[in-house]
Protein backbone atom coordinates (compact mmCIF):
# COMPACT_ATOMS: atom_id res chain seq x y z
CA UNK A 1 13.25 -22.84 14.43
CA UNK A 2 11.85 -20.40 11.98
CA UNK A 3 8.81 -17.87 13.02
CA UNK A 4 6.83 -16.25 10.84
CA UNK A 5 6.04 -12.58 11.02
CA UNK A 6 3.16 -9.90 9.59
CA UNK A 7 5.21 -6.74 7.71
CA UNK A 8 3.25 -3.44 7.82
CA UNK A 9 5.02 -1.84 4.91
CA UNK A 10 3.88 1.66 5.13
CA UNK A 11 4.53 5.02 3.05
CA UNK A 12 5.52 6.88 6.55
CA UNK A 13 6.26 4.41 8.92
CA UNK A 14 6.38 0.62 8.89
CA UNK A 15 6.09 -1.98 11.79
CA UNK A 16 6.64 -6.36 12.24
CA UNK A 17 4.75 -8.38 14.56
CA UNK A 18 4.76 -11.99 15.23
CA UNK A 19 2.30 -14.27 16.98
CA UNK A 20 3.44 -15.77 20.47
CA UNK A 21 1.79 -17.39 22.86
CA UNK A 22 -1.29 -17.17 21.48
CA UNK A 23 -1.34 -13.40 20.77
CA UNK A 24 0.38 -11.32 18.31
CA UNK A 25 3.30 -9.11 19.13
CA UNK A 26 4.99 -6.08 18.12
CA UNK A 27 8.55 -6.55 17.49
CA UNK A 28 10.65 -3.65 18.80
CA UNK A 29 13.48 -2.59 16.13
CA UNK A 30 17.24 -2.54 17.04
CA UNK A 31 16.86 1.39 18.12
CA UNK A 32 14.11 0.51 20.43
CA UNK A 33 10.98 1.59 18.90
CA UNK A 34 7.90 -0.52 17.80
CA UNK A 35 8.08 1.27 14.51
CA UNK A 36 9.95 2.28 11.41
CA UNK A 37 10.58 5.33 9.38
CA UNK A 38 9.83 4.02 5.66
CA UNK A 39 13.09 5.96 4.34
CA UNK A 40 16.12 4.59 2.69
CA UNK A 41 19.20 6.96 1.84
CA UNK A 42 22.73 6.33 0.44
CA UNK A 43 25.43 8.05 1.85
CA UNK A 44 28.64 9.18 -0.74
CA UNK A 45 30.79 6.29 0.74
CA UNK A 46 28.08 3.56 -0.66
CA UNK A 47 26.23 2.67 2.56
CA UNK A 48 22.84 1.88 2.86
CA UNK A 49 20.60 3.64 5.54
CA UNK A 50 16.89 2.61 6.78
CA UNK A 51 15.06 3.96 9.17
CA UNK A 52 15.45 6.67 11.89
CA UNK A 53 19.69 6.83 11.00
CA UNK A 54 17.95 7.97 7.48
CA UNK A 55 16.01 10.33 8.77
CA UNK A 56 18.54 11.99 11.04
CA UNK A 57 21.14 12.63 8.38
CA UNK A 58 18.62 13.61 5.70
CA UNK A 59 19.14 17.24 5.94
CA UNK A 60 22.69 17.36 4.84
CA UNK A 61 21.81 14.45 2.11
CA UNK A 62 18.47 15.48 0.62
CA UNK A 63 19.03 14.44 -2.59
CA UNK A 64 19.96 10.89 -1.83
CA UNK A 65 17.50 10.39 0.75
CA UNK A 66 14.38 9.36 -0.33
CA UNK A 67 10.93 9.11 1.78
CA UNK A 68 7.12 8.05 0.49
CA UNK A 69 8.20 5.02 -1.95
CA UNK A 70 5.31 2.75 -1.52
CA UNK A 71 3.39 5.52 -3.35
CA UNK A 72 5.70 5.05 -6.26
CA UNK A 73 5.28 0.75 -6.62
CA UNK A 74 4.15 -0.71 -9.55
CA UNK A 75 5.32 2.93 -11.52
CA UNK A 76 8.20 3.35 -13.60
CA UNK A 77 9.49 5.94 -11.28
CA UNK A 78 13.41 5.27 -10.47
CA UNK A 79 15.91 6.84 -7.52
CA UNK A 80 19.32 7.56 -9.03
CA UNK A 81 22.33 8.02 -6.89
CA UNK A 82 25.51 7.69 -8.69
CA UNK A 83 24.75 6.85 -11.95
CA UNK A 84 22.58 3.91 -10.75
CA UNK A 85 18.77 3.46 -11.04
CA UNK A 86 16.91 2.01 -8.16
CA UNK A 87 13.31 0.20 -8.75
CA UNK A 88 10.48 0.88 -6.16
CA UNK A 89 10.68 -2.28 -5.16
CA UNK A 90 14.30 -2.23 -4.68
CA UNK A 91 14.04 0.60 -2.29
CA UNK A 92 11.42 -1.35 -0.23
CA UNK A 93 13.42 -4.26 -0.05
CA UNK A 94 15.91 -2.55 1.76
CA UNK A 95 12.98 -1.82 4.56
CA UNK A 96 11.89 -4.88 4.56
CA UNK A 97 15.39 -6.15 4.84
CA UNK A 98 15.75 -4.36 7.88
CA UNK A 99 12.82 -5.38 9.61
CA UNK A 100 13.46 -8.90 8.84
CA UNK A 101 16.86 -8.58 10.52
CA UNK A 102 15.38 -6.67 13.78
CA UNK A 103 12.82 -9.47 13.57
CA UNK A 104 15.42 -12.18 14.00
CA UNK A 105 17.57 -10.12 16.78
CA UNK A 106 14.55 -9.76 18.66
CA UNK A 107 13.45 -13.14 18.19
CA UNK A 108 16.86 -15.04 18.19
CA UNK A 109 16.04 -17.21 15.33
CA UNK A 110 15.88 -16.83 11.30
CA UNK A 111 12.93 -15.38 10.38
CA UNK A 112 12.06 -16.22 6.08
CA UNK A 113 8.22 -16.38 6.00
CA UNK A 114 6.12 -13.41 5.90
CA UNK A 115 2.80 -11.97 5.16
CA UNK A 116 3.30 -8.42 4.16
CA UNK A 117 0.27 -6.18 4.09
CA UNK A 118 -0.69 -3.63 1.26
CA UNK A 119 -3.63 -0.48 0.21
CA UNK A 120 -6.76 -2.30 0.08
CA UNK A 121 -7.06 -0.28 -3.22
CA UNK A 122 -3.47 -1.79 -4.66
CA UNK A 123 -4.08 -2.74 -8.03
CA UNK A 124 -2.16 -5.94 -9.73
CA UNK A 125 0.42 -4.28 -10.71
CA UNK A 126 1.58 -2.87 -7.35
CA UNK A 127 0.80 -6.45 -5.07
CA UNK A 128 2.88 -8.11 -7.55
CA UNK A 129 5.64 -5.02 -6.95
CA UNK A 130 5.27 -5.73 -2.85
CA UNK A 131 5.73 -9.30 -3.73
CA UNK A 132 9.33 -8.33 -5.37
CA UNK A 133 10.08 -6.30 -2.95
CA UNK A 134 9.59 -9.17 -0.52
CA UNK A 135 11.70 -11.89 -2.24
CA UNK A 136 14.86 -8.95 -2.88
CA UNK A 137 14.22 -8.64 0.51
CA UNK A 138 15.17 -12.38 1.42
CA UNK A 139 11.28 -13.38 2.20
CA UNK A 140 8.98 -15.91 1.74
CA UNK A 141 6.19 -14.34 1.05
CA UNK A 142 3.33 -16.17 2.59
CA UNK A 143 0.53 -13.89 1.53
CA UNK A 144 -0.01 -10.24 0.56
CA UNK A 145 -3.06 -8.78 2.32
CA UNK A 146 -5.05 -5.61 2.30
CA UNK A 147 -4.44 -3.44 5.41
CA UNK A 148 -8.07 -2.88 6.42
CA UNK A 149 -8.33 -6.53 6.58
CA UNK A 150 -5.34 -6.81 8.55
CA UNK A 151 -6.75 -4.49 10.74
CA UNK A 152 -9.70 -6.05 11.53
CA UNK A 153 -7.97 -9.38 12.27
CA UNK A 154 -6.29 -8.21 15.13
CA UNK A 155 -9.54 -6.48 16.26
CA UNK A 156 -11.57 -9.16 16.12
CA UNK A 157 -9.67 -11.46 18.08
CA UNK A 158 -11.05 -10.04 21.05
CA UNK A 159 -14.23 -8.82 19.16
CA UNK A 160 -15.44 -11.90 18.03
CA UNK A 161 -19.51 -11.43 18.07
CA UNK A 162 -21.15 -11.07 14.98
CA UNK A 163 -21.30 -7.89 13.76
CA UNK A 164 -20.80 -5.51 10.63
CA UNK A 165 -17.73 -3.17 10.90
CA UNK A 166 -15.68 -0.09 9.28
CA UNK A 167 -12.48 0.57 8.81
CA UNK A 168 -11.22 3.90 7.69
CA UNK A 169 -7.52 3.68 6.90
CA UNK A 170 -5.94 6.94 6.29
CA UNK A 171 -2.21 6.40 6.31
CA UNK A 172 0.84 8.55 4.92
CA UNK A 173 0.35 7.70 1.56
CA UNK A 174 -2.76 6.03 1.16
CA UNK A 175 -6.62 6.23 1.73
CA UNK A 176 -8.93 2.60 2.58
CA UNK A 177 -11.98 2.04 3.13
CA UNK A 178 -13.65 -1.88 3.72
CA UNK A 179 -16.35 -2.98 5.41
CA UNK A 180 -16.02 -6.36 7.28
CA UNK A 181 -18.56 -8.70 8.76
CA UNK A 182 -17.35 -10.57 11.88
CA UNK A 183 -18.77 -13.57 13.45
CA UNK A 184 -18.94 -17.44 13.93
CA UNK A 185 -14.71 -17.51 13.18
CA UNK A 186 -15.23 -15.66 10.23
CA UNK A 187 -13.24 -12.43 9.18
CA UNK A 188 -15.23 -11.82 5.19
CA UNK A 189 -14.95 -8.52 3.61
CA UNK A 190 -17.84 -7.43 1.83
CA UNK A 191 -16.69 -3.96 0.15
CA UNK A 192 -13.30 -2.19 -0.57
CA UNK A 193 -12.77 1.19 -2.06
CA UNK A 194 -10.34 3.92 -1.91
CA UNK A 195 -7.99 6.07 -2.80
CA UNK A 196 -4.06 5.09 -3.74
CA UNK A 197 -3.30 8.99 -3.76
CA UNK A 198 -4.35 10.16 -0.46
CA UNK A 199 -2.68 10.88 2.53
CA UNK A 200 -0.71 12.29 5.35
CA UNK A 201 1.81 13.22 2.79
CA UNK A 202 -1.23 15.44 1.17
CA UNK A 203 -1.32 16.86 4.71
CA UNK A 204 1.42 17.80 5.17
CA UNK A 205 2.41 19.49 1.43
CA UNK A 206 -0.66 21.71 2.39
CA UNK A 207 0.91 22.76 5.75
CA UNK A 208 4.15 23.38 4.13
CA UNK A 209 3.73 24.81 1.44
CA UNK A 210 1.79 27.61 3.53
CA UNK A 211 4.34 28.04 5.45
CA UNK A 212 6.51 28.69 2.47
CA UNK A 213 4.45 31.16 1.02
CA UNK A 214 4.00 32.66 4.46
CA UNK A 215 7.95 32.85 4.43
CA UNK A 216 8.21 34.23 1.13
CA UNK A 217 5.80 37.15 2.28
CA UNK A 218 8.04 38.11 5.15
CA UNK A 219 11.56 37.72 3.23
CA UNK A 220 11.01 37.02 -0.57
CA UNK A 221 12.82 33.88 -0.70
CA UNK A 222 11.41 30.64 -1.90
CA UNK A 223 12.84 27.90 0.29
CA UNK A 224 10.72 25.49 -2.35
CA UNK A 225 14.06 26.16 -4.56
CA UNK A 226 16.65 24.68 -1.69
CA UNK A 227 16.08 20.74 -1.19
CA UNK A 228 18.02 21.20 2.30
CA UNK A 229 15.64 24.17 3.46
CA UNK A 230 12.55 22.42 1.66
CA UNK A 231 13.59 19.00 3.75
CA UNK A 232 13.46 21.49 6.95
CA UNK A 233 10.07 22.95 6.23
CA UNK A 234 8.41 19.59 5.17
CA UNK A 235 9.70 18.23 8.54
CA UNK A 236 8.21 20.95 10.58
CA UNK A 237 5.13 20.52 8.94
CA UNK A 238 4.71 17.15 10.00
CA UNK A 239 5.43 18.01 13.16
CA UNK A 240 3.06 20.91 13.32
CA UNK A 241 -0.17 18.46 11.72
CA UNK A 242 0.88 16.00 14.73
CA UNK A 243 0.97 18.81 17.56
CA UNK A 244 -2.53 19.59 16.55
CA UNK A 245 -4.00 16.79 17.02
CA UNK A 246 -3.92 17.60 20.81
CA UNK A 247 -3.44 21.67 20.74
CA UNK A 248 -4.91 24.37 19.72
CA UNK A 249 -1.92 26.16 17.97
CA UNK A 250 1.54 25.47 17.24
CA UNK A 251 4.32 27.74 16.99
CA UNK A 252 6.82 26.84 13.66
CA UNK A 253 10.03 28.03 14.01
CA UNK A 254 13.25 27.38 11.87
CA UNK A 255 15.92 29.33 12.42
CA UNK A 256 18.83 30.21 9.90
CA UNK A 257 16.22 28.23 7.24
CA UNK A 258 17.73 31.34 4.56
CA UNK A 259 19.82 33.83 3.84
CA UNK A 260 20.14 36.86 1.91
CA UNK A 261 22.32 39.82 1.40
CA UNK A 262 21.14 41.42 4.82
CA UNK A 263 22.31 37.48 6.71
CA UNK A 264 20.23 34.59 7.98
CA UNK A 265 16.47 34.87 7.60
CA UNK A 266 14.67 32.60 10.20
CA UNK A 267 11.30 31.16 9.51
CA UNK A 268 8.42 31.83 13.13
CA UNK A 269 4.77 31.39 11.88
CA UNK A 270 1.73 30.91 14.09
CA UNK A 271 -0.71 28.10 12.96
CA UNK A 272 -3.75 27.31 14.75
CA UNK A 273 -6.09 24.02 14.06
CA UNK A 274 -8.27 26.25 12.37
CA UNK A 275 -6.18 27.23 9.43
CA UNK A 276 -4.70 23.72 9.38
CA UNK A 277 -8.79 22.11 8.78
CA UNK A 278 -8.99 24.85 6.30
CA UNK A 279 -5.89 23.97 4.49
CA UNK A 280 -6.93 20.09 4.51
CA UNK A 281 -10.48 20.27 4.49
CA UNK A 282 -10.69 19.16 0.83
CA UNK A 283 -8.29 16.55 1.23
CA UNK A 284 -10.88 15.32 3.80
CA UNK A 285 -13.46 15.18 1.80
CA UNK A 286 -12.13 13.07 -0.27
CA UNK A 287 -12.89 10.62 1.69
CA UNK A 288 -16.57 10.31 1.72
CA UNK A 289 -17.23 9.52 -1.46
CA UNK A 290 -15.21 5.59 -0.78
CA UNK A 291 -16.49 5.71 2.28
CA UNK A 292 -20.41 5.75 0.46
CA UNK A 293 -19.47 3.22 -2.48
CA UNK A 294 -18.25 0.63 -0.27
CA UNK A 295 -21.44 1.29 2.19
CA UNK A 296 -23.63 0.61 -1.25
CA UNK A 297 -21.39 -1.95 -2.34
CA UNK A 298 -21.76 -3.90 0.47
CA UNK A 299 -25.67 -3.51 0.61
CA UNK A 300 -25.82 -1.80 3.80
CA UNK A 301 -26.56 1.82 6.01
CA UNK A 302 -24.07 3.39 8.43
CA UNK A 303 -26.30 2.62 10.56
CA UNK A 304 -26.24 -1.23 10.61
CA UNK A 305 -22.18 -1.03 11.45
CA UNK A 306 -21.59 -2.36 14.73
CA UNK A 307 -18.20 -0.71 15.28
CA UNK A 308 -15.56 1.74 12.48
CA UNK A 309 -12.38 1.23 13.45
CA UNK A 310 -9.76 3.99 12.68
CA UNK A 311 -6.32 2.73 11.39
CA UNK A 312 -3.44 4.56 10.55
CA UNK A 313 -1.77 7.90 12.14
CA UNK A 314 -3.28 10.21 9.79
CA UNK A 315 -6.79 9.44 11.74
CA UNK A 316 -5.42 11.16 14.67
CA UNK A 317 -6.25 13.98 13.21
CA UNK A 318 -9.42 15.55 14.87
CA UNK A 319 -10.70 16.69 12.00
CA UNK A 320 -10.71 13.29 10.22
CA UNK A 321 -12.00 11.94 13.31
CA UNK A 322 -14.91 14.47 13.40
CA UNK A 323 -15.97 13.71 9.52
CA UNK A 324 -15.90 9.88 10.16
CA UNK A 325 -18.37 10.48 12.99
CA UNK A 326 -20.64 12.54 10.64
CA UNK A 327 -20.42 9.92 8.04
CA UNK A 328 -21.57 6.84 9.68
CA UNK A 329 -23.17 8.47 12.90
CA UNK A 330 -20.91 6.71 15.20
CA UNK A 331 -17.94 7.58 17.34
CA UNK A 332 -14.88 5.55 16.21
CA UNK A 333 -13.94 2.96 18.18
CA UNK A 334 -10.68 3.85 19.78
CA UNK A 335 -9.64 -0.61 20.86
CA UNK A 336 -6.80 -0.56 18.50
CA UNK A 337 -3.93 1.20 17.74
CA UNK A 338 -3.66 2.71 14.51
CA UNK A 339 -0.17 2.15 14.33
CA UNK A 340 -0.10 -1.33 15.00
CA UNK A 341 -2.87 -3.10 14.07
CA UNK A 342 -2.31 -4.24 10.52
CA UNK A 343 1.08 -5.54 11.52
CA UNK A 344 -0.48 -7.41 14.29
CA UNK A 345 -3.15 -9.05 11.44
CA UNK A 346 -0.44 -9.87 9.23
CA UNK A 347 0.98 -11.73 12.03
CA UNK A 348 -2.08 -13.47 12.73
CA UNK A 349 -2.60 -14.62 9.37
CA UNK A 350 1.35 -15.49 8.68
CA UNK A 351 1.03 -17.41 12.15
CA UNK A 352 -2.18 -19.06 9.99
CA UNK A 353 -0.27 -19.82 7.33
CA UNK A 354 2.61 -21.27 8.46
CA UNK A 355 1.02 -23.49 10.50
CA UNK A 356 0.04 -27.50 9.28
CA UNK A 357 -3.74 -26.92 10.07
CA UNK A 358 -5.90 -25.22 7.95
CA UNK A 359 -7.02 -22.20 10.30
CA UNK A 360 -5.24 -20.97 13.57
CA UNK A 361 -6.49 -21.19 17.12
CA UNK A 362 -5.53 -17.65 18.44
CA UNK A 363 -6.63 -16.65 21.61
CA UNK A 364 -8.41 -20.55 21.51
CA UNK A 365 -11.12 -19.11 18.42
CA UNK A 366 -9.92 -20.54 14.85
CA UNK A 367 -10.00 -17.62 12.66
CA UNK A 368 -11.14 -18.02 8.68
CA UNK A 369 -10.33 -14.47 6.45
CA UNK A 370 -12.21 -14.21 3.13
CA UNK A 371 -10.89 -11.09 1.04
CA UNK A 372 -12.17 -9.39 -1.85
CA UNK A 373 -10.69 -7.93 -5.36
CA UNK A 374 -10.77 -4.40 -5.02
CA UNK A 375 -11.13 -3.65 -8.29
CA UNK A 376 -12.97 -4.97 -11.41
CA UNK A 377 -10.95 -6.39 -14.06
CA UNK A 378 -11.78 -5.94 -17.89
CA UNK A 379 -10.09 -6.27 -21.25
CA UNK A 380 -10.48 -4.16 -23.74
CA UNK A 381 -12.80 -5.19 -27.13
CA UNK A 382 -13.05 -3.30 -30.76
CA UNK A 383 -14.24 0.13 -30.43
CA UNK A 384 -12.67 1.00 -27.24
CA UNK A 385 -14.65 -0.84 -24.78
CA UNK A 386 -14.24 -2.48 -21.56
CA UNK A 387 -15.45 -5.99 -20.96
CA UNK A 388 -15.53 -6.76 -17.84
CA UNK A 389 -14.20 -10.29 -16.70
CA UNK A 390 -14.23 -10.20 -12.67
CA UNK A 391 -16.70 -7.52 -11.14
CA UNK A 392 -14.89 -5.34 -8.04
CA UNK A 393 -15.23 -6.52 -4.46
CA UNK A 394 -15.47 -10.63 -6.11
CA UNK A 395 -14.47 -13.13 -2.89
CA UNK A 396 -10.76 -14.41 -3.18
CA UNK A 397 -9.09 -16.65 -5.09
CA UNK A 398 -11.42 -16.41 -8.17
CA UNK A 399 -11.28 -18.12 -11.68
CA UNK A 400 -13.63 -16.59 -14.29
CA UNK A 401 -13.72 -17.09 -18.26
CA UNK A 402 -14.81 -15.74 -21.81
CA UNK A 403 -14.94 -16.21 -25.04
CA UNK A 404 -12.98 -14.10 -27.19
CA UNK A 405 -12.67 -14.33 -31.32
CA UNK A 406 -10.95 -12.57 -34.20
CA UNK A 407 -11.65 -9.36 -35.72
CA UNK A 408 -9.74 -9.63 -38.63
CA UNK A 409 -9.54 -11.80 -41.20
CA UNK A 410 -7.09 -15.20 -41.08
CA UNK A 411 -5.13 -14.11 -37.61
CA UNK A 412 -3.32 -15.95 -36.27
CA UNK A 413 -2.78 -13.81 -33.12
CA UNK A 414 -4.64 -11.85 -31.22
CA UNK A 415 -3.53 -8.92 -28.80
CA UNK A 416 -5.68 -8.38 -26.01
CA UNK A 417 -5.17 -5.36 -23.12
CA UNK A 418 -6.06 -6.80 -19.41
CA UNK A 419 -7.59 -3.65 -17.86
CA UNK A 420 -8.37 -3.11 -14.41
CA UNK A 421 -10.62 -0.34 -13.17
CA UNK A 422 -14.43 0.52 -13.13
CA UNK A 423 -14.87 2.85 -15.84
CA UNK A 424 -16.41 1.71 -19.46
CA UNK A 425 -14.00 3.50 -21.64
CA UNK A 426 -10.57 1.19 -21.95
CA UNK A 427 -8.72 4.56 -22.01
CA UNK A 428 -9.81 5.26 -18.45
CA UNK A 429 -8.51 1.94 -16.91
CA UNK A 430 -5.16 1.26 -15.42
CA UNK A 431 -3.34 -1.29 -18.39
CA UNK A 432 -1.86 -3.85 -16.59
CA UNK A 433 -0.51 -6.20 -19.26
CA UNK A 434 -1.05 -7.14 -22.64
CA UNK A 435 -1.33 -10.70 -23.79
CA UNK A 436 -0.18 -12.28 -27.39
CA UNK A 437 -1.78 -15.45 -27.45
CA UNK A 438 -0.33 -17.26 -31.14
CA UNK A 439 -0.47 -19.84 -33.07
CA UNK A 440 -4.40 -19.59 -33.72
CA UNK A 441 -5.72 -21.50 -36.76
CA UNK A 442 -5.97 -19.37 -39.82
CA UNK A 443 -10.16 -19.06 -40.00
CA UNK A 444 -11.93 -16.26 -41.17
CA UNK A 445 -13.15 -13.17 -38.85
CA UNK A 446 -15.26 -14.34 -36.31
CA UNK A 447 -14.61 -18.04 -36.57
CA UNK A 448 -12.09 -18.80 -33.99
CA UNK A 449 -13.29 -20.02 -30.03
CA UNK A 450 -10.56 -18.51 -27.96
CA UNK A 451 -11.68 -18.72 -24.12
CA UNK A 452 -9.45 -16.47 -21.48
CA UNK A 453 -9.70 -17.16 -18.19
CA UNK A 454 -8.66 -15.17 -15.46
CA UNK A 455 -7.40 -16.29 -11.86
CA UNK A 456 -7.04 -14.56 -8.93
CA UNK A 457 -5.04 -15.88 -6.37
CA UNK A 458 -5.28 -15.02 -2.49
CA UNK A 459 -3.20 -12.38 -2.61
CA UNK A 460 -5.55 -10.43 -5.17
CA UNK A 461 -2.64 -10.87 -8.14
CA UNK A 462 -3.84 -12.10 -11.97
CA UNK A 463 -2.63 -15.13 -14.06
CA UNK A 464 -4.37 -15.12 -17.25
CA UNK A 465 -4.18 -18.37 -19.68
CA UNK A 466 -5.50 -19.06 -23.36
CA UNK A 467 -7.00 -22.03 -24.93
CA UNK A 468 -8.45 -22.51 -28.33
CA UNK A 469 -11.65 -24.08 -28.13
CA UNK A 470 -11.85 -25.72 -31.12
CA UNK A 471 -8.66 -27.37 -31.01
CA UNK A 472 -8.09 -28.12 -27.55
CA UNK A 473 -4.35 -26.65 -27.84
CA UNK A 474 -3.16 -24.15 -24.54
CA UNK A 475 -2.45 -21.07 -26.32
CA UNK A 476 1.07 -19.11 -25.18
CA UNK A 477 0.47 -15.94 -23.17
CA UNK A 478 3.12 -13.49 -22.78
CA UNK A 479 2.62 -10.67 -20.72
CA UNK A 480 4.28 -7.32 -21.31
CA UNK A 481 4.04 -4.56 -18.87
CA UNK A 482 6.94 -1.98 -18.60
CA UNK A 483 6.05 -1.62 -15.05
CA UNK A 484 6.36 -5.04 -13.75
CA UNK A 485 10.25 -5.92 -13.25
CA UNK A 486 11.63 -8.44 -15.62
CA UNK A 487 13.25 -11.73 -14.01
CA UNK A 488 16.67 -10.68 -14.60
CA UNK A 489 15.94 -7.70 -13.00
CA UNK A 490 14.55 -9.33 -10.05
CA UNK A 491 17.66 -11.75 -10.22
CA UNK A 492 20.05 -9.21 -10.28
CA UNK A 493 18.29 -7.12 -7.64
CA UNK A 494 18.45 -10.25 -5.16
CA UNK A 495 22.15 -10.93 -5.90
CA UNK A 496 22.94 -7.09 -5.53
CA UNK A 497 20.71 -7.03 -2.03
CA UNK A 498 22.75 -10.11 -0.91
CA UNK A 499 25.95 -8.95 -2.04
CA UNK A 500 25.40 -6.22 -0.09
CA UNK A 501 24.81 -7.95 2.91
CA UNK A 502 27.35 -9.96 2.94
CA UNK A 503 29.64 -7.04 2.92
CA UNK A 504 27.92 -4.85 6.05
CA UNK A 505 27.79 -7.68 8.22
């Protein structure tokens, strides 16, 4: 028997659940813990390492160690190690990989259908990445859902009376914001917003490079220059932001982190909670303004939430904590754990969707989710413009359509850039593909009825199709994006991740 799981695929950590008995699970991984570290690394005899055994050897392998790549999906950004190029999605396969196979030693079954969560702000280009990254990875993948959705599925499981609520995801790489009305067995989102560039990775850059320049003071070297000493620093940072979350002031000390002509310079530097909400207090900040459009966009005060739920480990943070509470004048509730959470949704909804009925009795309360786009998609018209097609925040799946025409005389093609973004200017939107559609009927400018419609399937992703009006004939669309892997890449990146496999069994 196969189960299905929920993947929390996140930029610092990541964490699988499954649904039994009723209730969703965390599954623990084979070193014991009930999460992840996101980090992949290649060691000079061609292994493949995930996880904590990354993270311990990453300080003699720096350069082939590689942390943060959800923040790169759906880029053009590449890993090389030995004269080979490695996708974003390539590199999260091999998490995902790994949490699939904990999932099935845990279990004691095969485990192929998942629903793998993602940045309620992920545009198309980066759910489609995820959904690559899934199928390398040897997945079904069920659904791709937004993490503050995720979230409050497995809160209100238990918190089923109506009511309005927040949640503030501030992970390692990325900053969400939704707000989510609850009641009658229905889980709808009524605003998204956020920011894909935001988190605890921000944090802790900040810390460390103060401690750098604080080093450089005392010695004049620049460990920024050294990827092994840089690794160390970047490490204790992380470590210091966590420690003051529950003390006043943390002590940083690396030993033997330099040298110079006099020997080994050691690095000792004081930091108290203080400096650290000086050194982040900006990076705070830029929260509120999300947090306000998706209060507006959903057509409601702070003071109408019921509950704000805080999810992910960068929330921990006191500070954070603090700003929430002057935001929406509420405490945050503190009934689920940041870490978990959205795994635990994604396991309620893959439970949902694997199943033969239409919604899921979990805990004995069927369970119906209703997500949004978070983003407004557009193309782009003559002068520059964006037209928008599908407004941000629309209720999933969605089909939408408009008529387009020539601008030129006697085309018989037309080129048209699928935007997606909020901003009027076509320049200022994220270009997620460009469509040919051919084979119009030579006409003059003006004359042909070309109608584009636009589809958005549950898991927030675009299919765009042509027809010519006055014909009646489907027009061809071929989409181009240099972003988006080809499927020969995706071919060859299954057969390489399975080749693999076969060989490190």
């Amino acid at each position: 028997m196969s189960l299905a799981i929920g993947i929390d695929l996140g930029t610092t950590n990541s964490c699988v659940a499954t649904v039994e008995g009723g209730k969703p699970s965390i599954i623990v991984n084979a070193e014991g813990s009930r999460t992840t570290p996101s980090v992949v690394a290649f060691t000079k005899d061609g292994q493949r390492l995930v996880g904590s055994v990354a993270v311990r050897q990453s300080a003699i392998n720096p350069t082939r160690t590689f942390y943060s790549v959800k923040r790169h999906m759906g880029s053009t950004w590449r890993a090389k190690v030995d004269g080979k190029k490695y996708t974003p999605q390539e590199l999260s396969a091999m998490i995902l990989r790994k949490l699939r196979q904990d999932a099935e030693r845990f279990l004691g079954t095969t485990v192929k259908d998942a629903v793998i969560t993602v940045p309620a702000y992920f545009d198309d280009v980066q759910r489609q990445a995820t959904k690559d990254a899934g199928t390398i990875a040897g997945l079904n993948v069920l659904r791709i859902i937004n993490e503050p959705t995720a979230a409050a599925l497995a809160y209100g499981l238990d918190n089923g009376q109506p009511q309005k609520v927040m949640v503030y995801d501030l992970g390692g790489g990325t900053f969400d914001v939704s707000i989510i009305e609850i009641g009658g067995g229905v889980i709808e989102v009524l605003a998204t917003s956020g920011d894909n560039h935001l988190g605890g990775d921000d944090f802790d850059n900040r810390v460390a490079e103060h401690l750098a320049s604080e080093f450089a003071k005392q010695t004049g070297v620049d460990v920024r220059k050294d990827a092994t000493a840089w690794l160390r620093v970047r490490e204790a940072a992380q470590a210091a932001k966590c420690e003051l979350s529950s003390m006043e002031t943390t002590q940083v000390n690396l030993p033997f982190l330099a040298s110079n002509a006099q020997g080994p310079l050691h690095l000792d530097v004081k930091l108290t909670r203080a400096q650290f909400n000086a050194l982040t207090h900006d990076l705070i900040e830029r929260t509120t303004a999300p947090v306000e459009r998706a209060l507006y966009d959903a057509g409601i005060a702070a003071s109408e939430l019921g509950q704000v739920l805080l999810v992910g480990g960068s929330t921990r943070i006191p500070a954070v904590q603090d700003h929430v509470k002057r935001l929406t004048g509420k405490n945050p509730s503190l009934s689920i754990n940041p870490d978990e959470c959205v795994a635990q949704g994604a396991a309620i909804q893959a439970d949902t969707l694997s199943s033969t009925q239409n919604a899921l009795a979990v805990s004995g309360k069927e369970i119906l989710l209703l997500d949004v786009t978070p983003m407004s998609f557009a193309v782009e018209v003559f002068g520059g413009g964006a037209a928008r097609i599908i407004e941000r925040n629309t209720t999933l799946p969605a089909h939408y359509a408009q008529e387009f025409t020539t601008a030129a005389p006697y085309q018989t093609n037309v080129e048209i850039n699928v935007l997606q973004g909020e901003d009027p200017l076509a320049c200022n939107n994220k270009r997620i593909g460009t469509f040919i559609l051919q084979g119009i009927k030579r006409a003059p400018a003006g004359v042909p009825r070309i109608e584009v419609a636009f589809d958005i399937d549950t898991n927030g992703i675009l299919c765009v199709t042509a027809r010519d009006l006055d014909t009646g004939a489907v027009q061809s669309v071929v989409i181009t994006n240099s972003e988006r892997m080809t499927d020969r890449e995706l071919s060859l990146a299954i057969r390489d991740a399975e080749n693999y496999e076969r060989k490190h069994r």
